[in-house]
C-alpha atoms as a PDB file:
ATOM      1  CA  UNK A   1       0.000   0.000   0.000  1.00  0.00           C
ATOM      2  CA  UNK A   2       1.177   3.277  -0.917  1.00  0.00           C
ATOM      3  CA  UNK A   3       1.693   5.948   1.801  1.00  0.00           C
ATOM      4  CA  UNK A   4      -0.862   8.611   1.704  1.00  0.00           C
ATOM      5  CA  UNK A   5       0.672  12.091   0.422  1.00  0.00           C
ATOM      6  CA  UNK A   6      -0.034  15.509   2.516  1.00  0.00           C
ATOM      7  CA  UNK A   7      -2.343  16.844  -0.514  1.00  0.00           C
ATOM      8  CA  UNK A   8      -4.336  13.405  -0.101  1.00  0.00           C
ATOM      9  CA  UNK A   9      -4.219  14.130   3.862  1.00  0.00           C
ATOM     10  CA  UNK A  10      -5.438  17.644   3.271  1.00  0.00           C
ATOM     11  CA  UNK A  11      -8.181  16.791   0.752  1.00  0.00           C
ATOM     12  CA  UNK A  12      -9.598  13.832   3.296  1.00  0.00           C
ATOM     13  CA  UNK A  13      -9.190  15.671   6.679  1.00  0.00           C
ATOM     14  CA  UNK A  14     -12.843  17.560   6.517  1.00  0.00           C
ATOM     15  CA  UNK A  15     -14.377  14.360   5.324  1.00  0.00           C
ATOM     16  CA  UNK A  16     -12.294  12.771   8.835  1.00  0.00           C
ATOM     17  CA  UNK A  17     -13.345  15.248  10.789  1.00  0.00           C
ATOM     18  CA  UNK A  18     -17.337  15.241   9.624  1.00  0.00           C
ATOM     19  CA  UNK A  19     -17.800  11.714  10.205  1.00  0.00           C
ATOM     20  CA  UNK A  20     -16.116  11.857  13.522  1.00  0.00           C
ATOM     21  CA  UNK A  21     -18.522  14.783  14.728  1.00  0.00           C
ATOM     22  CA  UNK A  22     -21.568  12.900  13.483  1.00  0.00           C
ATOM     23  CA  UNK A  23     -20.653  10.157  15.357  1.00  0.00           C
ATOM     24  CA  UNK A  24     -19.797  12.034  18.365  1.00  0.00           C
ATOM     25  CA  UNK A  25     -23.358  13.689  17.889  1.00  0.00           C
ATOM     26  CA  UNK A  26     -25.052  10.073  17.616  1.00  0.00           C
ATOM     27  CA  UNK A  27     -23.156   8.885  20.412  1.00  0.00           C
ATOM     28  CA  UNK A  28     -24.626  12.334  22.624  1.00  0.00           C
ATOM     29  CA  UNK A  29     -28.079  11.890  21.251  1.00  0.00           C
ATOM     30  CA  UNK A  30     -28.450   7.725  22.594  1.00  0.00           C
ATOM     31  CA  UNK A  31     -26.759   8.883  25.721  1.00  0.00           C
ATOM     32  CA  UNK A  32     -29.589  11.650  26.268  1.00  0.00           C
ATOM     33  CA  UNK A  33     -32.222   9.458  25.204  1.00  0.00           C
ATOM     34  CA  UNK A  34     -31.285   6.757  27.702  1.00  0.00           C
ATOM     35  CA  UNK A  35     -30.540   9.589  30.868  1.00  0.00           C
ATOM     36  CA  UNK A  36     -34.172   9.808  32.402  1.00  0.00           C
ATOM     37  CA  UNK A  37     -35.076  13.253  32.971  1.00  0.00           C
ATOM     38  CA  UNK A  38     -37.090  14.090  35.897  1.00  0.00           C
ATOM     39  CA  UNK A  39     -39.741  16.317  35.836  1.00  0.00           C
ATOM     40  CA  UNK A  40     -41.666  17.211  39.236  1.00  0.00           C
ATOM     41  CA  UNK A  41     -45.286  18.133  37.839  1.00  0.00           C
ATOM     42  CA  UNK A  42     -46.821  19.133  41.003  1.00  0.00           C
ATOM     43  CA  UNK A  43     -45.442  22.248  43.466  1.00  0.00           C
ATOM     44  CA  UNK A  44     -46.516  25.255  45.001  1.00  0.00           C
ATOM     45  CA  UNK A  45     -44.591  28.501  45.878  1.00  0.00           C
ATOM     46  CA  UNK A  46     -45.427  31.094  48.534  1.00  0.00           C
ATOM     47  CA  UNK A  47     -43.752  34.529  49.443  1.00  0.00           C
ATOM     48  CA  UNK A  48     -44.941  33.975  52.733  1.00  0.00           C
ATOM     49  CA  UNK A  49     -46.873  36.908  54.724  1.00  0.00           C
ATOM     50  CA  UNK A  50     -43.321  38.865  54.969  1.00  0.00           C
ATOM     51  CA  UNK A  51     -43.148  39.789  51.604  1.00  0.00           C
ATOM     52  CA  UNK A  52     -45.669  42.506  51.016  1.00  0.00           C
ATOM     53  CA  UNK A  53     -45.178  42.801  47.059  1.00  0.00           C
ATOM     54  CA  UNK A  54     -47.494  39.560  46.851  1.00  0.00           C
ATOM     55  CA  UNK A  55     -49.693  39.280  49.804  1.00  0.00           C
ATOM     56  CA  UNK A  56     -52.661  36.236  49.787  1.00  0.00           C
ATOM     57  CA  UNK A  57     -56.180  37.453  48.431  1.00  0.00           C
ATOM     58  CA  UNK A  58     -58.863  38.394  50.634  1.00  0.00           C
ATOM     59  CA  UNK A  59     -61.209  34.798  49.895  1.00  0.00           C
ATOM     60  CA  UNK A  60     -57.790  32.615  49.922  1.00  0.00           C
ATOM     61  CA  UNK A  61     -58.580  29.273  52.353  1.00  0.00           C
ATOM     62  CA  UNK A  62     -55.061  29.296  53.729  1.00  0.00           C
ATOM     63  CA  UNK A  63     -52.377  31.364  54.091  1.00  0.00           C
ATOM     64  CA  UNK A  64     -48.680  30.074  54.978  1.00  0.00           C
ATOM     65  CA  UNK A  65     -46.042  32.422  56.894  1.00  0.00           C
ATOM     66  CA  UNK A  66     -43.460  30.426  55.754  1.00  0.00           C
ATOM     67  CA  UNK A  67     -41.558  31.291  52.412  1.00  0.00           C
ATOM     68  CA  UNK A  68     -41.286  28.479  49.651  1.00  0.00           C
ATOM     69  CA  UNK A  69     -39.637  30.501  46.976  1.00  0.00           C
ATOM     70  CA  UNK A  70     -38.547  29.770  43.473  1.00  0.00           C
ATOM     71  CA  UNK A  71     -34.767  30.157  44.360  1.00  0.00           C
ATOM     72  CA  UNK A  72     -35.282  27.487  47.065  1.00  0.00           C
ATOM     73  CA  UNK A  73     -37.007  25.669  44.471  1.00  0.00           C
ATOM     74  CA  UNK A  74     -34.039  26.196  42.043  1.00  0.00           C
ATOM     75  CA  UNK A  75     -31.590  25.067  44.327  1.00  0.00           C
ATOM     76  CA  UNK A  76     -33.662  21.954  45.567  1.00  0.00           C
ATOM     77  CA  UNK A  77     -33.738  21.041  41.995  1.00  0.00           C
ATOM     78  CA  UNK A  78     -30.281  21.730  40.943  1.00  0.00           C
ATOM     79  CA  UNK A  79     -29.210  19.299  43.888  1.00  0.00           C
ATOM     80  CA  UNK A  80     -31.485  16.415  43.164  1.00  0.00           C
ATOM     81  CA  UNK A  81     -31.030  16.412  39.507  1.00  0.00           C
ATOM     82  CA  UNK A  82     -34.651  17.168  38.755  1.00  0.00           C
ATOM     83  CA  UNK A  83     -34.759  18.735  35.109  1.00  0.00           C
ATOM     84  CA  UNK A  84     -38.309  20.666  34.929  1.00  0.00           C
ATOM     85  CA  UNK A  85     -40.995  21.724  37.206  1.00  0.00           C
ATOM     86  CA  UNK A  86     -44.648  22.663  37.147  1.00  0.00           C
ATOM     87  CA  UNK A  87     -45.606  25.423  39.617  1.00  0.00           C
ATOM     88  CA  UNK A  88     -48.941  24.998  40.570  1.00  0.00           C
ATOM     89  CA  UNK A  89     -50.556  28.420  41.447  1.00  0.00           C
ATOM     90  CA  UNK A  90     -51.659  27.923  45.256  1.00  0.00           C
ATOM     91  CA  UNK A  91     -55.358  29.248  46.195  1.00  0.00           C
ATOM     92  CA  UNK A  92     -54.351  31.758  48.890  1.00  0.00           C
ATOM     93  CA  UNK A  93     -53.628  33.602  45.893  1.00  0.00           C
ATOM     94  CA  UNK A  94     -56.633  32.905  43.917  1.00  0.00           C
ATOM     95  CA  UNK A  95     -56.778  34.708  40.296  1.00  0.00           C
ATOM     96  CA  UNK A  96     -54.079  37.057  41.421  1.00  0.00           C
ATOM     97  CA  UNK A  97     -51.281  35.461  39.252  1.00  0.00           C
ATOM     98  CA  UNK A  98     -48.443  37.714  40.352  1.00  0.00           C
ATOM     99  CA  UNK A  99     -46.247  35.702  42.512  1.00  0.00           C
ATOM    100  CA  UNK A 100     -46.882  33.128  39.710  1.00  0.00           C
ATOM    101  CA  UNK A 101     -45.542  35.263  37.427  1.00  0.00           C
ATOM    102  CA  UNK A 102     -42.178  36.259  39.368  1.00  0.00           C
ATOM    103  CA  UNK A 103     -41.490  32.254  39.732  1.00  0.00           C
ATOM    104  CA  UNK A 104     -41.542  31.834  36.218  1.00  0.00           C
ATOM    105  CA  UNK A 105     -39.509  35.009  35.395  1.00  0.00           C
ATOM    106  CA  UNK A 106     -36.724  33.457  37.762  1.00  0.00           C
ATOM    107  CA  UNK A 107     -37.166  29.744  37.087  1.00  0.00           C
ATOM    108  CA  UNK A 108     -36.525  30.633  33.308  1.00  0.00           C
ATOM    109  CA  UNK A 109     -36.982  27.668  31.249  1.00  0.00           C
ATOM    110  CA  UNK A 110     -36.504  25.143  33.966  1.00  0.00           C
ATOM    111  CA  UNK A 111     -40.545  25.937  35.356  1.00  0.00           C
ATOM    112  CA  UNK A 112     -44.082  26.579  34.155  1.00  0.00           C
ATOM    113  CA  UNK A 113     -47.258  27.019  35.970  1.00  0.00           C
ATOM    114  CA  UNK A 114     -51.122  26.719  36.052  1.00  0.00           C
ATOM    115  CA  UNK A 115     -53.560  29.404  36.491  1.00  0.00           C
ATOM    116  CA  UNK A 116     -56.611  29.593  38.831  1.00  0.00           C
ATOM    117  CA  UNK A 117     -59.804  31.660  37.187  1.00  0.00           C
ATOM    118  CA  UNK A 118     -63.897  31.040  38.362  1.00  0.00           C
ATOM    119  CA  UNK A 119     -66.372  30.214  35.943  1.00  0.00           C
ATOM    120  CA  UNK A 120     -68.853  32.826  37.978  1.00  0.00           C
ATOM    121  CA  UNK A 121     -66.331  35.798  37.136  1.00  0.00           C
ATOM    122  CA  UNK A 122     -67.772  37.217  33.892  1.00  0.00           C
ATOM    123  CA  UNK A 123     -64.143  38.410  33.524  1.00  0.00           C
ATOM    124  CA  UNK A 124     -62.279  35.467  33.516  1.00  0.00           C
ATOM    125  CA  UNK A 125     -61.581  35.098  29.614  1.00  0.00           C
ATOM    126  CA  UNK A 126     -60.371  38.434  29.311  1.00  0.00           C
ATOM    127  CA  UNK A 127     -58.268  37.684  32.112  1.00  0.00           C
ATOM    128  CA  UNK A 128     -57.085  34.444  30.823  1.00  0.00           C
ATOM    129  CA  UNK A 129     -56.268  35.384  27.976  1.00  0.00           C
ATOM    130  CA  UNK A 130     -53.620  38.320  29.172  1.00  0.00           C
ATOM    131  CA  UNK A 131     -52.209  36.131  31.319  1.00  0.00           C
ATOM    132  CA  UNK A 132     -51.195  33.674  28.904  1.00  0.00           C
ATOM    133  CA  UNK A 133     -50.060  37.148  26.930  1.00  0.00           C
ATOM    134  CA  UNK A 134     -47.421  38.272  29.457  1.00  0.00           C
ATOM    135  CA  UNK A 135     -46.287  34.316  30.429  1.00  0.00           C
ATOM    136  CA  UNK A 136     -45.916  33.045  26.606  1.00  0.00           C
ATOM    137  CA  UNK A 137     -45.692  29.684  26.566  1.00  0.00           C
ATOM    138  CA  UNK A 138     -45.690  29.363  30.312  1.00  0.00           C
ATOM    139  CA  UNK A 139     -49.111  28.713  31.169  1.00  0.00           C
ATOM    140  CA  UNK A 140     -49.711  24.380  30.542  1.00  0.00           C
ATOM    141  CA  UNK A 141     -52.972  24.155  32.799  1.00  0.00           C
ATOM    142  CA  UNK A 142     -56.273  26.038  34.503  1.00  0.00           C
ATOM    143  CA  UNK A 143     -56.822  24.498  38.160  1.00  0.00           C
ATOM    144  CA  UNK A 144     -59.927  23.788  39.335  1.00  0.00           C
ATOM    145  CA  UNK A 145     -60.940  22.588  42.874  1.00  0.00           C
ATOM    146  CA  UNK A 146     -63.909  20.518  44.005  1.00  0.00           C
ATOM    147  CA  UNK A 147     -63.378  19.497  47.725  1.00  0.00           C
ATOM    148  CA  UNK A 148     -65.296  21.787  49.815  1.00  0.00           C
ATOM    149  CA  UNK A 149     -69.039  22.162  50.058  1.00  0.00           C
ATOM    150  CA  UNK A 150     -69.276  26.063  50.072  1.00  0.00           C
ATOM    151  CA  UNK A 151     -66.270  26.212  47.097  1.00  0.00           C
ATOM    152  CA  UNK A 152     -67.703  23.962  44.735  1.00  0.00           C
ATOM    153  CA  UNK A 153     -67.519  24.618  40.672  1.00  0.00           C
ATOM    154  CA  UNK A 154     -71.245  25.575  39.386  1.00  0.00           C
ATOM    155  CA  UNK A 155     -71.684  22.033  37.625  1.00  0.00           C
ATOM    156  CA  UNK A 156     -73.808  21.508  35.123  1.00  0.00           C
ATOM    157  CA  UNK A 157     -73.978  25.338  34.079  1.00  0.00           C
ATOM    158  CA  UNK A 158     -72.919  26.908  31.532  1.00  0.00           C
ATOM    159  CA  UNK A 159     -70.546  29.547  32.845  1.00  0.00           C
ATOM    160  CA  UNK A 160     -68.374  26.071  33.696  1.00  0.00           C
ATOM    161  CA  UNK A 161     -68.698  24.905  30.345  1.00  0.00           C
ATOM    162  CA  UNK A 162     -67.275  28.303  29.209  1.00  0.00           C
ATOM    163  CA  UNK A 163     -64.080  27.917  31.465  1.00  0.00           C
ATOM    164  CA  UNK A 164     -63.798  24.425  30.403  1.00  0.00           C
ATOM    165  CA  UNK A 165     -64.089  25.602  26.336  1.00  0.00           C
ATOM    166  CA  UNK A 166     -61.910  29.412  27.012  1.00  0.00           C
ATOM    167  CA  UNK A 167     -59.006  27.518  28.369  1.00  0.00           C
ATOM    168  CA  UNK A 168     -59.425  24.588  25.712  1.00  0.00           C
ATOM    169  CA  UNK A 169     -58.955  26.870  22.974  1.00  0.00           C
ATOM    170  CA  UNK A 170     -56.056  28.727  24.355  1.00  0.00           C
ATOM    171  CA  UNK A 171     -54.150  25.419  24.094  1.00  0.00           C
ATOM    172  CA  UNK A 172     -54.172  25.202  27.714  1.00  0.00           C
ATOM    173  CA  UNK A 173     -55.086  21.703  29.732  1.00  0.00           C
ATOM    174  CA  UNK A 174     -57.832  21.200  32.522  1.00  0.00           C
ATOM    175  CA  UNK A 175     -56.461  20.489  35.633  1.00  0.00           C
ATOM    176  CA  UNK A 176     -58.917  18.739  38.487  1.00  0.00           C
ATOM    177  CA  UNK A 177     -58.008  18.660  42.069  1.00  0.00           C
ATOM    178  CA  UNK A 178     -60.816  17.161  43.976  1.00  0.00           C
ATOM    179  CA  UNK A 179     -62.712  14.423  46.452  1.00  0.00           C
ATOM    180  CA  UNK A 180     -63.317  11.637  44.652  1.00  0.00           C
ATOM    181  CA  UNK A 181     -67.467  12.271  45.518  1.00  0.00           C
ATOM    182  CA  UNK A 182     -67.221  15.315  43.137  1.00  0.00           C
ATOM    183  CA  UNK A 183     -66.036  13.352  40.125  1.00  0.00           C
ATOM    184  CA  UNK A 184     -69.313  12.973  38.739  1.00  0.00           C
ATOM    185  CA  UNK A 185     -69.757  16.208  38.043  1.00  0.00           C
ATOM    186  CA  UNK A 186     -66.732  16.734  35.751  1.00  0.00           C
ATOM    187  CA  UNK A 187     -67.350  13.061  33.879  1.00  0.00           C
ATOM    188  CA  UNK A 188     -69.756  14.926  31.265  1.00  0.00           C
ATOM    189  CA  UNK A 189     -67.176  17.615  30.356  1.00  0.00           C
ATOM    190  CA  UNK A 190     -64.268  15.028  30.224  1.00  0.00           C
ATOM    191  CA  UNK A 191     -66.325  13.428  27.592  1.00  0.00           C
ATOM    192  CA  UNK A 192     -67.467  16.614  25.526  1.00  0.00           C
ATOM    193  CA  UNK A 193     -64.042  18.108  25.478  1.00  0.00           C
ATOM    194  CA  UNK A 194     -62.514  15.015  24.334  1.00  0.00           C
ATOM    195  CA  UNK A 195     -59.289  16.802  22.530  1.00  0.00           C
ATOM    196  CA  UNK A 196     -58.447  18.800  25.627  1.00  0.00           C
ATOM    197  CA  UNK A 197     -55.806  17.225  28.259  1.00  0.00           C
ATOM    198  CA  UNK A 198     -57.609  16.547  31.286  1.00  0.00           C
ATOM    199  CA  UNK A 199     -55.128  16.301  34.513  1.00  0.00           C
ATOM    200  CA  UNK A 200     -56.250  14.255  37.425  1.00  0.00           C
ATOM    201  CA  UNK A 201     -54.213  15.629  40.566  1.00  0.00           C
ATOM    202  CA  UNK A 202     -52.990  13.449  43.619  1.00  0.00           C
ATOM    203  CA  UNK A 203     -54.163  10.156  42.621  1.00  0.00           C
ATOM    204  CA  UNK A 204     -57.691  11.373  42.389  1.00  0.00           C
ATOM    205  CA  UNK A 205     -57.440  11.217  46.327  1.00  0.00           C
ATOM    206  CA  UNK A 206     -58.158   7.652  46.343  1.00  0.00           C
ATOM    207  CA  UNK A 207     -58.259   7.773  50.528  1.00  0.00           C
ATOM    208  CA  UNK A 208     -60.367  11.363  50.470  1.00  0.00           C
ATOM    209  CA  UNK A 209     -63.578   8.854  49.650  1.00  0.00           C
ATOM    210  CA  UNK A 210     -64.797   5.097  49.186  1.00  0.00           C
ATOM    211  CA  UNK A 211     -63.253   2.290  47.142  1.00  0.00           C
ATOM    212  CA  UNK A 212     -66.814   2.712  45.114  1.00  0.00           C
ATOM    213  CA  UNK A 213     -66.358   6.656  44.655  1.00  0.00           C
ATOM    214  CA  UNK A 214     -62.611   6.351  43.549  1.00  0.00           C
ATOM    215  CA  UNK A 215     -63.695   3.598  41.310  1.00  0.00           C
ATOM    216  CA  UNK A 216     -65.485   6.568  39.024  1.00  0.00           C
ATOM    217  CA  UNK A 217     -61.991   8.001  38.631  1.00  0.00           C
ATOM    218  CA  UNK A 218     -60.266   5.048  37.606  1.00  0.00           C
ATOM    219  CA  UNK A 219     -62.878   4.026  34.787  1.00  0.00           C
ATOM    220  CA  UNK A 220     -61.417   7.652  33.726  1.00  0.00           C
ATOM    221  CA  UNK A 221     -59.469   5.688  32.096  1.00  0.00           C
ATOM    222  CA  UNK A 222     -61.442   5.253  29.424  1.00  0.00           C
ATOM    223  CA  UNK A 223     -61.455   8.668  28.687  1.00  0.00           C
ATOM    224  CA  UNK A 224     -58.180   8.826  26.211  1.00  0.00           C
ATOM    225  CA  UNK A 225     -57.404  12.252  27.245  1.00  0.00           C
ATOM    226  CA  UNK A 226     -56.952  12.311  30.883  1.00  0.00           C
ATOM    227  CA  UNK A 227     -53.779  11.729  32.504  1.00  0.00           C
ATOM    228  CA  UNK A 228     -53.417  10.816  36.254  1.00  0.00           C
ATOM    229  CA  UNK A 229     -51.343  12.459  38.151  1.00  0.00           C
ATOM    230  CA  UNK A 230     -48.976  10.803  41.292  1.00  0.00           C
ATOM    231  CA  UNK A 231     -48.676  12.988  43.978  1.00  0.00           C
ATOM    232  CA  UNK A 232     -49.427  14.206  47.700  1.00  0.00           C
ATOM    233  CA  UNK A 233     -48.356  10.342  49.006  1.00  0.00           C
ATOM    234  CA  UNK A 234     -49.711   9.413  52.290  1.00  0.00           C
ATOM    235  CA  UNK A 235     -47.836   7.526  54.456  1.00  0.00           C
ATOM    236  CA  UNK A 236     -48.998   4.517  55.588  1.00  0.00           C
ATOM    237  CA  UNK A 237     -48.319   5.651  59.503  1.00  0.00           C
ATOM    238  CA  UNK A 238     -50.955   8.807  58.731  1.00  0.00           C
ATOM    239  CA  UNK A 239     -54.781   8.406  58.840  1.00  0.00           C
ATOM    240  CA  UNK A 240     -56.528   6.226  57.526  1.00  0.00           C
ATOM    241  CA  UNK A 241     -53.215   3.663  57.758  1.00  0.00           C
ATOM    242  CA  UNK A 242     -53.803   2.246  53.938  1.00  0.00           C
ATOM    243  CA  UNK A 243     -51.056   1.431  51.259  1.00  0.00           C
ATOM    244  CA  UNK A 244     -50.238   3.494  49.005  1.00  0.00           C
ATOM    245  CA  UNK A 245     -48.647   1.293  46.597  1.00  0.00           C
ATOM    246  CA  UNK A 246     -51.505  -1.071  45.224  1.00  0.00           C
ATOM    247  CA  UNK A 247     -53.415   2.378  44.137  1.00  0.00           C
ATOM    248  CA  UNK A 248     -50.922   3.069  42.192  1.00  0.00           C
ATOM    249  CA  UNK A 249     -50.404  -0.435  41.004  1.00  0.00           C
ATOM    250  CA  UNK A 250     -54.097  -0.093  39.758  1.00  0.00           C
ATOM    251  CA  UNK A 251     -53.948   3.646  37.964  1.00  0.00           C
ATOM    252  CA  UNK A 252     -50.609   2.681  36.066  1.00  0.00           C
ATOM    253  CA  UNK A 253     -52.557  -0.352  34.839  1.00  0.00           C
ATOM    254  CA  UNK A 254     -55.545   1.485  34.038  1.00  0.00           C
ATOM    255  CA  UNK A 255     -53.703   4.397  32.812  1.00  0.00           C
ATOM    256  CA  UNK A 256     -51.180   2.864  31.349  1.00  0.00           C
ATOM    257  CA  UNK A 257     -47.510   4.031  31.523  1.00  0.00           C
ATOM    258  CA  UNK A 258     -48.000   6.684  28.470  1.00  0.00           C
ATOM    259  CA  UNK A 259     -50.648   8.841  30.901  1.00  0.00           C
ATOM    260  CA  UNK A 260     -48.968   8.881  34.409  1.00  0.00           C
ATOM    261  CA  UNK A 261     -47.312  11.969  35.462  1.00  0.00           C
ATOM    262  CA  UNK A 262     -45.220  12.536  38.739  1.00  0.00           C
ATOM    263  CA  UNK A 263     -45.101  15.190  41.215  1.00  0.00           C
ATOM    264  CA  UNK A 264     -44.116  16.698  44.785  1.00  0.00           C
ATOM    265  CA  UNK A 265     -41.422  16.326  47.037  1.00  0.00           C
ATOM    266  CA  UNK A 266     -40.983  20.233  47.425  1.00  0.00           C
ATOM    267  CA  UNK A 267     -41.873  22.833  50.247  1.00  0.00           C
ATOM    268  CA  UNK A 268     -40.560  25.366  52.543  1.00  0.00           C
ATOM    269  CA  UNK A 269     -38.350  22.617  54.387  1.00  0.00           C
ATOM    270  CA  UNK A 270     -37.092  21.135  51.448  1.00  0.00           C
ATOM    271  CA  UNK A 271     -33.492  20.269  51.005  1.00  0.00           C
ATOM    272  CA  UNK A 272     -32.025  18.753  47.822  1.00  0.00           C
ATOM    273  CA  UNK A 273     -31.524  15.497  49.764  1.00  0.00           C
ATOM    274  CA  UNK A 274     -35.559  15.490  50.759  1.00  0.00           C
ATOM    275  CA  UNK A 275     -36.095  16.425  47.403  1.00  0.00           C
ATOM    276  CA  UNK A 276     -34.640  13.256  45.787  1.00  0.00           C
ATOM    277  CA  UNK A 277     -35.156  10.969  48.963  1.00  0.00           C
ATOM    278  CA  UNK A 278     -38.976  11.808  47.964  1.00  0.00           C
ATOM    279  CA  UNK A 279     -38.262  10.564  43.761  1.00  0.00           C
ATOM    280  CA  UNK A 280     -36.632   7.572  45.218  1.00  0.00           C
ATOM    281  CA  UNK A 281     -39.660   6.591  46.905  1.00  0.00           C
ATOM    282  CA  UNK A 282     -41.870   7.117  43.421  1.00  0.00           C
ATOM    283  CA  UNK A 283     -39.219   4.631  41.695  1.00  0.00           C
ATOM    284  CA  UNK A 284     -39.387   2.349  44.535  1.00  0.00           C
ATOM    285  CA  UNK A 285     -43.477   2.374  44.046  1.00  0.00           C
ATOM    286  CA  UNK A 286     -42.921   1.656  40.659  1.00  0.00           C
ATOM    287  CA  UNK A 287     -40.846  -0.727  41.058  1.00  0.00           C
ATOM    288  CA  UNK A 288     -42.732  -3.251  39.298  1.00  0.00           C
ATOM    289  CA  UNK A 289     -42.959  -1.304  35.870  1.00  0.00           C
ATOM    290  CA  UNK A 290     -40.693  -1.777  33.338  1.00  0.00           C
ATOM    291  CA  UNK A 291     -37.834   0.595  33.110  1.00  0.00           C
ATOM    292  CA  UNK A 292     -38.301   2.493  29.878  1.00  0.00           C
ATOM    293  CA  UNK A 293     -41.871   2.887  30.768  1.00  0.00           C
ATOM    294  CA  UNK A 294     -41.192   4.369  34.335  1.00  0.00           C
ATOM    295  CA  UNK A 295     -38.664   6.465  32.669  1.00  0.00           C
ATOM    296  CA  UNK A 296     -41.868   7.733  30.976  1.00  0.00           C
ATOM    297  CA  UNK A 297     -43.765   8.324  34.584  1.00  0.00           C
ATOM    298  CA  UNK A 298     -41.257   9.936  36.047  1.00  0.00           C
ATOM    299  CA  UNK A 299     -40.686  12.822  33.263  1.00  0.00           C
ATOM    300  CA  UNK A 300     -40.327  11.764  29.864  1.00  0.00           C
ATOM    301  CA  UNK A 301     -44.363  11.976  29.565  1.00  0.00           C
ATOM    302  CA  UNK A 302     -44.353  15.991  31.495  1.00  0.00           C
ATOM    303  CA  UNK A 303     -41.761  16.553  29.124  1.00  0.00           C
ATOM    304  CA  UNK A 304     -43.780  16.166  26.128  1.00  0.00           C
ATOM    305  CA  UNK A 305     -47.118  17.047  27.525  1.00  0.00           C
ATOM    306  CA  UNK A 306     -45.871  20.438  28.888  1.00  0.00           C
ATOM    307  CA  UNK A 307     -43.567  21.149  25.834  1.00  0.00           C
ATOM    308  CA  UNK A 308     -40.103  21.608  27.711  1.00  0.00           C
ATOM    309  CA  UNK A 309     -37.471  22.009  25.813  1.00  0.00           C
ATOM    310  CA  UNK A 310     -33.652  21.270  26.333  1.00  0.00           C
ATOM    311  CA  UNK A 311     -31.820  22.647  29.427  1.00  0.00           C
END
């Protein structure tokens, strides 16, 4: 074989040097697609009653003194390798979205959030709609609760249905955080709004109700756009004493591993070794599913369904 000459080196280098970047590339683009990327789909933030810029509304349920605040969150999440996170926009607040706002102006592109509006406001759509103005692309879900007698949704009107259909068109998802009695109620706008992401939070509160009540949120199921939602775990030491883990067994099932979500783990306490000491008991509960699938569960699924994009 001859020896190569220096114009022969020259004139094959580039085509050397392209093939070794593309394979480099290749080599970057299986390694990211087997790294699982953790997304926690289920926080809250609060300035805490110090910080006068964002005080609680008037008509909010609860309001915490301590701070949970999205540098804390940051730096939870930097330590405990979590990729994304979904602030959920707490109800001391109620449609005041400000502190919501400032989270996602800090969190950058690591965090998005969900909004809060009433379906008896006659100004919610307006106000929906310049939210989602000012947080472009931030906004992934509207929030609404159904666990107290006197701060029920009005079901079956039509100002609800008008929520349900204003948020629908602005791309956004429906969120549901309630007792499993109330599920009824939502089942006919599930089915009516059948292209619009419907988010089940905490399990559906399978131990907020009976076996026959939860039942009606697992048959959900059915329902190919609504995606449940692990979070808020009880411990089995707390009231009412019940495992967690054979719920769970039974929504992933249902479900399936394509429509489970995971979230929590984060609060005013939180350190970065609470933070993933709380993931590591999610993988342990799914224990039993197949890797690639809890891969999905425990943020490949948020990443899609919330649109995050690369870090």
């Amino acid at each position: 074989m001859k020896p190569i000459t220096r114009r022969q080196f020259s004139q094959l280098a580039p085509i050397v040097s392209a093939l070794t970047v593309r394979g480099l590339n290749e080599r970057q683009a299986i390694a990211s697609e087997l790294q699982p990327v953790y997304v926690d789909t289920h926080l809250h933030c609060f300035a805490g009653t110090s910080d006068t810029r964002f005080p609680y509304h008037p008509q909010g349920p609860y309001r915490p003194d301590e701070q949970a605040t999205p540098e804390h969150l940051l730096q939870c999440m930097g330590g405990a390798d979590v990729s994304y996170a979904v602030v959920v926009h707490a109800e001391p607040y109620q449609d005041d979205h400000r502190y919501l706002e400032h989270c996602l102006q800090v969190g950058g592109s690591r965090l998005k959030g969900t909004c809060l509006f009433f379906a008896n406001d006659p100004k919610f759509p307006i106000a929906m709609r310049t939210l989602l103005q000012r947080c472009s692309g931030k906004i992934v879900a509207a929030r609404i609760h159904a666990y107290v007698q006197d701060r029920l949704p009005p079901f079956g009107t039509p100002e609800l249905k008008s929520l349900w259909r204003t948020a629908s068109e602005l791309g956004l998802a429906m969120q549901l955080h309630f007792e499993p009695r109330y599920a009824p109620g939502f089942e006919p706008l599930i089915a009516e709004f059948s292209n619009t992401t419907v988010i089940i939070d905490h399990l559906g509160r399978p131990f907020q109700g009976t076996e026959a009540e939860h039942a009606v949120v697992v048959r959900w199921s059915r329902f190919k756009n609504t995606v449940m939602k692990i979070a808020s775990l009880p411990k089995k030491e707390q009231y009412p004493h019940r495992d967690i883990g054979p719920v769970i067994t039974e929504l992933v099932k249902a479900f399936g591993a394509e429509r489970i979500i995971t979230g929590g783990g984060f609060d005013h306490v939180a350190t970065p070794e609470s933070y993933r000491a709380y993931r590591e008991r999610l993988v342990g509960l799914l224990a039993n599913v197949d890797e690639s699938k809890r891969a999905k569960i425990l943020g490949g699924n948020a990443v899609k369904l919330f649109g995050f994009g690369d870090l």
